[in-house]
Protein backbone atom coordinates (compact mmCIF):
# COMPACT_ATOMS: atom_id res chain seq x y z
CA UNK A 1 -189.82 144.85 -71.39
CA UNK A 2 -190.52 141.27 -71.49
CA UNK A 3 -190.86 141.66 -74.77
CA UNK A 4 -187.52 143.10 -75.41
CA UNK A 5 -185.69 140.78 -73.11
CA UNK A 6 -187.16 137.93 -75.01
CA UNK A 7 -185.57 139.62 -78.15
CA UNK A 8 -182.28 140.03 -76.75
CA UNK A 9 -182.82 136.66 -76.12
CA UNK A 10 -183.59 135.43 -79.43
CA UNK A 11 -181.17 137.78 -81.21
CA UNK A 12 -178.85 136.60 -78.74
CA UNK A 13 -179.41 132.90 -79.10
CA UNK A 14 -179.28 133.57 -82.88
CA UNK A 15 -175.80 135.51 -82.67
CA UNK A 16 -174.66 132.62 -80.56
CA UNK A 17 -176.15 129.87 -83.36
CA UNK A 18 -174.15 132.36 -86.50
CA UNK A 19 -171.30 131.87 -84.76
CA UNK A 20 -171.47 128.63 -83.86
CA UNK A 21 -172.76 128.16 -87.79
CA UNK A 22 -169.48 130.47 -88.62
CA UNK A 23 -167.25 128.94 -86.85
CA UNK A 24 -168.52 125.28 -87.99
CA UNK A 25 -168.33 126.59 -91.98
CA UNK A 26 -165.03 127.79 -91.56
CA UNK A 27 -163.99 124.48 -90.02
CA UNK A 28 -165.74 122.43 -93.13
CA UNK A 29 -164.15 125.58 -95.65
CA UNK A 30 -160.45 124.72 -93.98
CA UNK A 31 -161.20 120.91 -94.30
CA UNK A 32 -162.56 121.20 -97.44
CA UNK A 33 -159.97 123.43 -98.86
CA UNK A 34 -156.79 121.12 -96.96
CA UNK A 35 -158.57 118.05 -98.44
CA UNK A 36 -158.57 119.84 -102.09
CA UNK A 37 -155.11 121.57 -101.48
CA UNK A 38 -153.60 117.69 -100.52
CA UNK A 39 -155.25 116.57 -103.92
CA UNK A 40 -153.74 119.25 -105.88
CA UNK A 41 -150.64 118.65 -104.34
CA UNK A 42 -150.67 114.71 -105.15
CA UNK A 43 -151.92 115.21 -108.53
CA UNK A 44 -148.70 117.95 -109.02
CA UNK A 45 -146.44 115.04 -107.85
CA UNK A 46 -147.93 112.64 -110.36
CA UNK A 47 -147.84 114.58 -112.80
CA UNK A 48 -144.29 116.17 -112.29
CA UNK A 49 -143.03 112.21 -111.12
CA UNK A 50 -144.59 111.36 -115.02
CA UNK A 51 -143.04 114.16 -116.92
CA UNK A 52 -139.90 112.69 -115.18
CA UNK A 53 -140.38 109.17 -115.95
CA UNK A 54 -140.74 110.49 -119.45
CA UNK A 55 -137.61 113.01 -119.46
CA UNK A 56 -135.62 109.90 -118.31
CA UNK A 57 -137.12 107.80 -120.93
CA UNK A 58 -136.47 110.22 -123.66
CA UNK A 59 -132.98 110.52 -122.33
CA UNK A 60 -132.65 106.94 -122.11
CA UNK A 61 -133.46 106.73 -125.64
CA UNK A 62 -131.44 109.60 -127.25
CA UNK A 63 -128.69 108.33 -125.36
CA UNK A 64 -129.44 104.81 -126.91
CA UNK A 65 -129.84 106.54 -129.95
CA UNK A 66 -126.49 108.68 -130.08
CA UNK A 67 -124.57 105.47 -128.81
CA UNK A 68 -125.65 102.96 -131.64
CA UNK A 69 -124.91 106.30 -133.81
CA UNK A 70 -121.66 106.76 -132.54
CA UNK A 71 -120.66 102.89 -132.79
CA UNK A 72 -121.74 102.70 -136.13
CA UNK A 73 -119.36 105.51 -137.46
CA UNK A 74 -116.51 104.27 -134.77
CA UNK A 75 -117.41 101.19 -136.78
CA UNK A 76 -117.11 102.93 -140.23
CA UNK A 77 -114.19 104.72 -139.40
CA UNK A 78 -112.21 101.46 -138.26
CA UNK A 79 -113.33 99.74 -141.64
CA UNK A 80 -111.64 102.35 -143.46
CA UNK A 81 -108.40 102.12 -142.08
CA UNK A 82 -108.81 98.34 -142.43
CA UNK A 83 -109.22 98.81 -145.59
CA UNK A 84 -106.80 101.23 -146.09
CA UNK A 85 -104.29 98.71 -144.19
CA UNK A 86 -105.04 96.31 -147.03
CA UNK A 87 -104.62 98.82 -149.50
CA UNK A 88 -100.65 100.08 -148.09
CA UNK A 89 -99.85 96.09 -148.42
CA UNK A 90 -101.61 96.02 -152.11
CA UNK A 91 -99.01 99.58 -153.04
CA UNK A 92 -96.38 97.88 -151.25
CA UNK A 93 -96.33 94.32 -153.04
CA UNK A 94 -97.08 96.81 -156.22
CA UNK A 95 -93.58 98.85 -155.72
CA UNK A 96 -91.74 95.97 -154.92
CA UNK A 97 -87.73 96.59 -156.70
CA UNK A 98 -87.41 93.83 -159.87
CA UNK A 99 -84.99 91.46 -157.27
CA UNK A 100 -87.56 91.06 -154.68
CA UNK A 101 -90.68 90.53 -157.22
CA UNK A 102 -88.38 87.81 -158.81
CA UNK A 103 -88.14 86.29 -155.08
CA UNK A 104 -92.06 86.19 -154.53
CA UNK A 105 -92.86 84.93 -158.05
CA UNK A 106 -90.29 81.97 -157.16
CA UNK A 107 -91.86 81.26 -153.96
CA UNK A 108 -95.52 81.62 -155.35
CA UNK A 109 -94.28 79.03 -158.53
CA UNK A 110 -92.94 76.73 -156.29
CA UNK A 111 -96.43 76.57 -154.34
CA UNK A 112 -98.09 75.52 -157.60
CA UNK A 113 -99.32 72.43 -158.25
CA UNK A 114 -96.79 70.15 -160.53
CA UNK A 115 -99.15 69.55 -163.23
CA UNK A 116 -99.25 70.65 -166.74
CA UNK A 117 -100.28 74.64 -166.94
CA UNK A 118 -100.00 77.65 -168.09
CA UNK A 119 -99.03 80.99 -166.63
CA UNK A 120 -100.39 84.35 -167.17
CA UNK A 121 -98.33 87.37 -166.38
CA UNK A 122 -99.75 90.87 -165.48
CA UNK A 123 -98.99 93.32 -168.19
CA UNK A 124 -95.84 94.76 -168.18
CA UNK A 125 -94.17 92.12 -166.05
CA UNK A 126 -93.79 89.98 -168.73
CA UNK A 127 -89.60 89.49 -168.42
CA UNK A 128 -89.58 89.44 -164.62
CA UNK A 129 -92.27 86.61 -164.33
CA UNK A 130 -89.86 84.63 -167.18
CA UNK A 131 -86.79 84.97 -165.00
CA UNK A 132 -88.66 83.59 -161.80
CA UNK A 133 -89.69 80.93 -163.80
CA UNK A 134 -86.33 79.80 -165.07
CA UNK A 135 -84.87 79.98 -161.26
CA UNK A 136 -87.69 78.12 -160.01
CA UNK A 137 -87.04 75.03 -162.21
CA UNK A 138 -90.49 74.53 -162.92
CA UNK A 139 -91.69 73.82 -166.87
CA UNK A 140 -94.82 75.46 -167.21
CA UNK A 141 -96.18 77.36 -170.43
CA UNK A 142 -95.83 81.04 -170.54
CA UNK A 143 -98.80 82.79 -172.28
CA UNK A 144 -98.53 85.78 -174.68
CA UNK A 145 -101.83 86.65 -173.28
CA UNK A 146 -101.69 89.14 -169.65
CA UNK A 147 -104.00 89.80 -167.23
CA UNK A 148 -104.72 92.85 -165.81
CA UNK A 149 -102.93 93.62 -162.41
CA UNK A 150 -100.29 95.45 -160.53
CA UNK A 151 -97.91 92.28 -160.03
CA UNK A 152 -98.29 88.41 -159.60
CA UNK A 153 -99.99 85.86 -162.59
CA UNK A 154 -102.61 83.16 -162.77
CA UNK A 155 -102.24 79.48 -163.53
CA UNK A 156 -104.28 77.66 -165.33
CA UNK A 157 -104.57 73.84 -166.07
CA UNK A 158 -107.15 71.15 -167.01
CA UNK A 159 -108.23 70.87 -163.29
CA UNK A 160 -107.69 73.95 -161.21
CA UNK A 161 -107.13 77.94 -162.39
CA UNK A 162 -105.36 79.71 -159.27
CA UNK A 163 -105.23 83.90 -159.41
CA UNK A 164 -102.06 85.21 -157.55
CA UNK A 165 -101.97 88.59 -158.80
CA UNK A 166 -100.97 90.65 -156.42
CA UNK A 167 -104.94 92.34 -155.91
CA UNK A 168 -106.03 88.20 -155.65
CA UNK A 169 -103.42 87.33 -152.61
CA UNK A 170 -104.31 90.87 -150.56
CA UNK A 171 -108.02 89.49 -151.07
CA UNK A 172 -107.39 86.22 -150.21
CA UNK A 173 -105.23 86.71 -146.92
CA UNK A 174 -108.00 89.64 -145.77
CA UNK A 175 -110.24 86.79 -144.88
CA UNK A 176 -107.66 85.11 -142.72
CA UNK A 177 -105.58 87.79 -141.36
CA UNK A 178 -108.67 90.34 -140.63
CA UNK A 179 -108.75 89.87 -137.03
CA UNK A 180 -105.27 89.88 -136.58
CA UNK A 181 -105.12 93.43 -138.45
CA UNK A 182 -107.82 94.98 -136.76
CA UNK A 183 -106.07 93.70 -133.45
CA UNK A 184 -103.06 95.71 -134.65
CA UNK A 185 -104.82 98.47 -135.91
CA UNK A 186 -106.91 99.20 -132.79
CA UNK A 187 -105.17 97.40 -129.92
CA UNK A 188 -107.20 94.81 -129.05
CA UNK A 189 -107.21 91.60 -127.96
CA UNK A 190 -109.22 88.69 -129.65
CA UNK A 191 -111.35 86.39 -127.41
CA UNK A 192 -110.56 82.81 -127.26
């Protein structure tokens, strides 16, 4: 019986160390396993706080991307009315009635330099420019040649040719009344 109480004792003593050896690798299996699942769980932040540092950054940039697209065609858009602004005041100076054509041609002579010259009507205009001519009291040389136009003439002398056909003086007063247009047009005010 010695014998078999020494084997209880051993088999006991080895239960006692498989638990112990059990209960110690399910301790290192729960570390092990909290220090792996706190990993995981830190990588899936990174990687889910990158994927959303690029989602913004892509969002960032299509917005970018739409805005400079939608400025430029706000932009287009408002240079076609300007341009159709210029246009209007190109048809209106174009259908002006025969008294008030006389009136600008006067005012347009009488801006012209008092040297020798010569003036060249648009086509078809011929008899009106004549008449503004005579009332303006100037003494300048009407050409049989035209130019091509929808109203106005062009003066030439020795020293200076100046273009005020009616396409020439919309052209010319774009460059200074732009701003002032696009003011109108779009209701802004200018800096300064």
């Amino acid at each position: 019986m010695a014998l078999d109480d020494i084997k209880k004792a051993i088999l006991a003593e080895a239960e006692k160390e498989i638990k112990s050896i059990e209960a110690e690798g399910e301790t290192r299996i729960k570390s092990i396993q909290a220090v792996w699942t706190e990993k995981i769980e830190t990588k899936k932040q990174e990687i889910v706080a990158a994927a959303q540092r690029k989602a913004n950054q892509k969002i960032q940039q299509t917005q970018f991307k739409l805005s400079a697209q939608t400025q430029t065609e706000i932009l287009s858009q408002k240079q076609k009315l300007i341009d159709q602004a210029y246009k209007t005041a190109l048809q209106n100076l174009s259908n002006l009635d025969n008294e008030k054509y006389i009136d600008l041609m006067v005012k347009l002579i009488d801006l012209l330099p008092k040297t020798d010259g010569q003036i060249f009507s648009v086509k078809d205009k011929e008899d009106l420019l004549k008449k503004a001519l005579r009332q303006s009291g100037r003494k300048y040389d009407f050409a049989k040649e035209t130019v091509s136009g929808t109203g106005g003439f062009i003066f030439k002398s020795k020293e200076v040719e100046i273009n005020n056909t009616f396409a020439a003086l919309v052209n010319n007063s774009k460059e200074q009344t732009i701003l002032l247009v696009s003011n109108k047009l779009f209701n802004t005010q200018s800096a300064g």
